[in-house]
C-alpha atoms as a PDB file:
ATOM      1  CA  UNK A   1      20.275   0.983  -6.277  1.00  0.00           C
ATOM      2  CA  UNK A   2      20.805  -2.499  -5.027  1.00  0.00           C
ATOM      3  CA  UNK A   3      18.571  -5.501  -3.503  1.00  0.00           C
ATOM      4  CA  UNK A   4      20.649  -4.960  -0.583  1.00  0.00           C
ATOM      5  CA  UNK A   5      20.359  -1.143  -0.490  1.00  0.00           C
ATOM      6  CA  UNK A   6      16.948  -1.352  -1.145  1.00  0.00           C
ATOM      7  CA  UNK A   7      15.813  -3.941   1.483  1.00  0.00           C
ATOM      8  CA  UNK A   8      17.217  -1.910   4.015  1.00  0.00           C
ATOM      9  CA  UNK A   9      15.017   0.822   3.145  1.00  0.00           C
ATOM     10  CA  UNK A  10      12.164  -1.598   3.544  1.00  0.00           C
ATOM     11  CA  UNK A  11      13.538  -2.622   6.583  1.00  0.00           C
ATOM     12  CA  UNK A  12      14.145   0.712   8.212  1.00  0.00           C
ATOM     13  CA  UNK A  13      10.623   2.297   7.302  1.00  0.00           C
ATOM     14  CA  UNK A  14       8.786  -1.028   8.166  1.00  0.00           C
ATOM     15  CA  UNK A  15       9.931  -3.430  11.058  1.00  0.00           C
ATOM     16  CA  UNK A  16       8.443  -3.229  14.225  1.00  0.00           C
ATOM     17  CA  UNK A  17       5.637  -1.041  12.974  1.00  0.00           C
ATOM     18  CA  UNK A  18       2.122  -2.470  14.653  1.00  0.00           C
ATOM     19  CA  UNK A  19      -0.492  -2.136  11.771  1.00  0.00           C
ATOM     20  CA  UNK A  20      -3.655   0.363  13.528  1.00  0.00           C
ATOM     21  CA  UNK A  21      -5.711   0.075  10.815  1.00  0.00           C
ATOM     22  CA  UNK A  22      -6.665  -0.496   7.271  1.00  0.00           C
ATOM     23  CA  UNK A  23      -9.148   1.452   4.937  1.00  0.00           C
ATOM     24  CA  UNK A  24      -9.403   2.144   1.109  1.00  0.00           C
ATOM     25  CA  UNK A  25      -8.019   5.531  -0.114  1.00  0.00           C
ATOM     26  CA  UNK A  26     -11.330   8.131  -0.504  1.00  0.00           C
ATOM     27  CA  UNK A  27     -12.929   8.977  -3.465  1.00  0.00           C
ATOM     28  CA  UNK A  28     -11.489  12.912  -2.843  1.00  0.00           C
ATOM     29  CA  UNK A  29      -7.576  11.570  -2.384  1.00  0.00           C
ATOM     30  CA  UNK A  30      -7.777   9.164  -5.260  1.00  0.00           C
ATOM     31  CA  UNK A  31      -8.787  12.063  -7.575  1.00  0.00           C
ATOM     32  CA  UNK A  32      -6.319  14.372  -5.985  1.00  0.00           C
ATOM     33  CA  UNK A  33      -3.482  11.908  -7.749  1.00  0.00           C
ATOM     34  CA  UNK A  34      -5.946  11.369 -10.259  1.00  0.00           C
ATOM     35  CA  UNK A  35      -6.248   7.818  -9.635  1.00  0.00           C
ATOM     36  CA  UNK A  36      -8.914   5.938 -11.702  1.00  0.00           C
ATOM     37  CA  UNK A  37      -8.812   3.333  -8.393  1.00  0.00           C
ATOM     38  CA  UNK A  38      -8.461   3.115  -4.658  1.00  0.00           C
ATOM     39  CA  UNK A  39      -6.493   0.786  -3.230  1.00  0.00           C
ATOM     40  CA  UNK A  40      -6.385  -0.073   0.845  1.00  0.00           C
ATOM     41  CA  UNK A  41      -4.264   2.015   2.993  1.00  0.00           C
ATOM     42  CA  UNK A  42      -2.325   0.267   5.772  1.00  0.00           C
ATOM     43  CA  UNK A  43      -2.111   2.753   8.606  1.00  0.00           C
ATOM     44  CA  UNK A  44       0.593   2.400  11.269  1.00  0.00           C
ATOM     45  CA  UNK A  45       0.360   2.699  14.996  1.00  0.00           C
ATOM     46  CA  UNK A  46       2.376   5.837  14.763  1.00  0.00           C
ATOM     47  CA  UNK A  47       0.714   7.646  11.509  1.00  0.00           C
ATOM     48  CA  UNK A  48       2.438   6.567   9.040  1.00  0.00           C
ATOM     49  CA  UNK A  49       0.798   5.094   6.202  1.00  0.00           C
ATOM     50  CA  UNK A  50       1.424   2.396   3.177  1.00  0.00           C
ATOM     51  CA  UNK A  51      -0.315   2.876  -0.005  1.00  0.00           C
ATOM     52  CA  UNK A  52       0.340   0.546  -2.854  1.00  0.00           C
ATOM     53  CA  UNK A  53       0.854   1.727  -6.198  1.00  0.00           C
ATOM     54  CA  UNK A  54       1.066   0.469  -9.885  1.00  0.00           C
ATOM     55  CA  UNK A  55       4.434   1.665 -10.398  1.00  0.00           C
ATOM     56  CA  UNK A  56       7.394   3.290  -9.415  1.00  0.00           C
ATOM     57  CA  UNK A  57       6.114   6.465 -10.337  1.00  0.00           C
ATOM     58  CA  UNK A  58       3.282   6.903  -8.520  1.00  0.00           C
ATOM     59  CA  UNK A  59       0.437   6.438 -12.196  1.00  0.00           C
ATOM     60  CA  UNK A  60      -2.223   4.539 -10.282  1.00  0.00           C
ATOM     61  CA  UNK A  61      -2.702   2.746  -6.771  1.00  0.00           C
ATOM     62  CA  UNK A  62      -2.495  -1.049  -6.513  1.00  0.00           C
ATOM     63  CA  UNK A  63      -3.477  -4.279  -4.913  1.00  0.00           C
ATOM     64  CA  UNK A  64      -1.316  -6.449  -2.366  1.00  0.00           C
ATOM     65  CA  UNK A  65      -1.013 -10.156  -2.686  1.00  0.00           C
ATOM     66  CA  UNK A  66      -1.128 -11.657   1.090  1.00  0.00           C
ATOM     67  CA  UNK A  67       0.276 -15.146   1.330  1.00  0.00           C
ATOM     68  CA  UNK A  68       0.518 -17.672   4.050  1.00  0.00           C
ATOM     69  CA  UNK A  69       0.948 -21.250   4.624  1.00  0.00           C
ATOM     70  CA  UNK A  70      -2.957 -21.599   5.260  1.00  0.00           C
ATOM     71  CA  UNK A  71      -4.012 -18.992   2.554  1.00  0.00           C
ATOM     72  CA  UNK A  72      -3.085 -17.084  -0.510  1.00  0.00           C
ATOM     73  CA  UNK A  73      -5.614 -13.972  -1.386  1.00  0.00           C
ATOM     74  CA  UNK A  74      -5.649 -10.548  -3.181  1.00  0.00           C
ATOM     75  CA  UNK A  75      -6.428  -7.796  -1.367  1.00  0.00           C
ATOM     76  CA  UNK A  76      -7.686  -5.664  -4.580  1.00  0.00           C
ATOM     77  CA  UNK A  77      -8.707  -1.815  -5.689  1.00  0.00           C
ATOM     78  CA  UNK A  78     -11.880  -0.262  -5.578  1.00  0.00           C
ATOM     79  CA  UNK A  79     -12.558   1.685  -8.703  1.00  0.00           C
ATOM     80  CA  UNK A  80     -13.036   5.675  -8.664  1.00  0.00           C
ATOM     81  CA  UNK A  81     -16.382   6.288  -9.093  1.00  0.00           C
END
């Protein structure tokens, strides 16, 4: 898959959205995937959710970097406990 074809994607599931809330991933849901962290959740006006992961395939969740032009910070995992 392209850049192109997989921006869209991006774009499709994401603009316009209105972030609701955010919260880490439980203990219970973490283990579930069995997930040795939990990383925040970024829940959608309308229900939908984002939760980062290490990799493509899903092996463990993962931080976000947030950038601006007044800040840079990582929003980072909780581990399992």
């Amino acid at each position: 898959m392209t850049e192109k074809e997989h921006t869209k994607i991006a774009k499709d599931l994401l603009v316009g959205k209105t972030i609701k809330d955010v919260v880490y991933l439980s203990t219970n849901d973490a283990n579930h995937s069995r997930w040795f962290v939990r990383p925040v959740m970024i829940i959608f006006d309308d229900k939908s959710v984002i939760i980062p992961m290490r990799d493509d395939e899903g092996n463990d969740g993962g931080a976000l970097h947030y950038y601006d032009n007044e800040k840079s910070e990582t929003i980072g995992v909780l581990w399992n406990d």
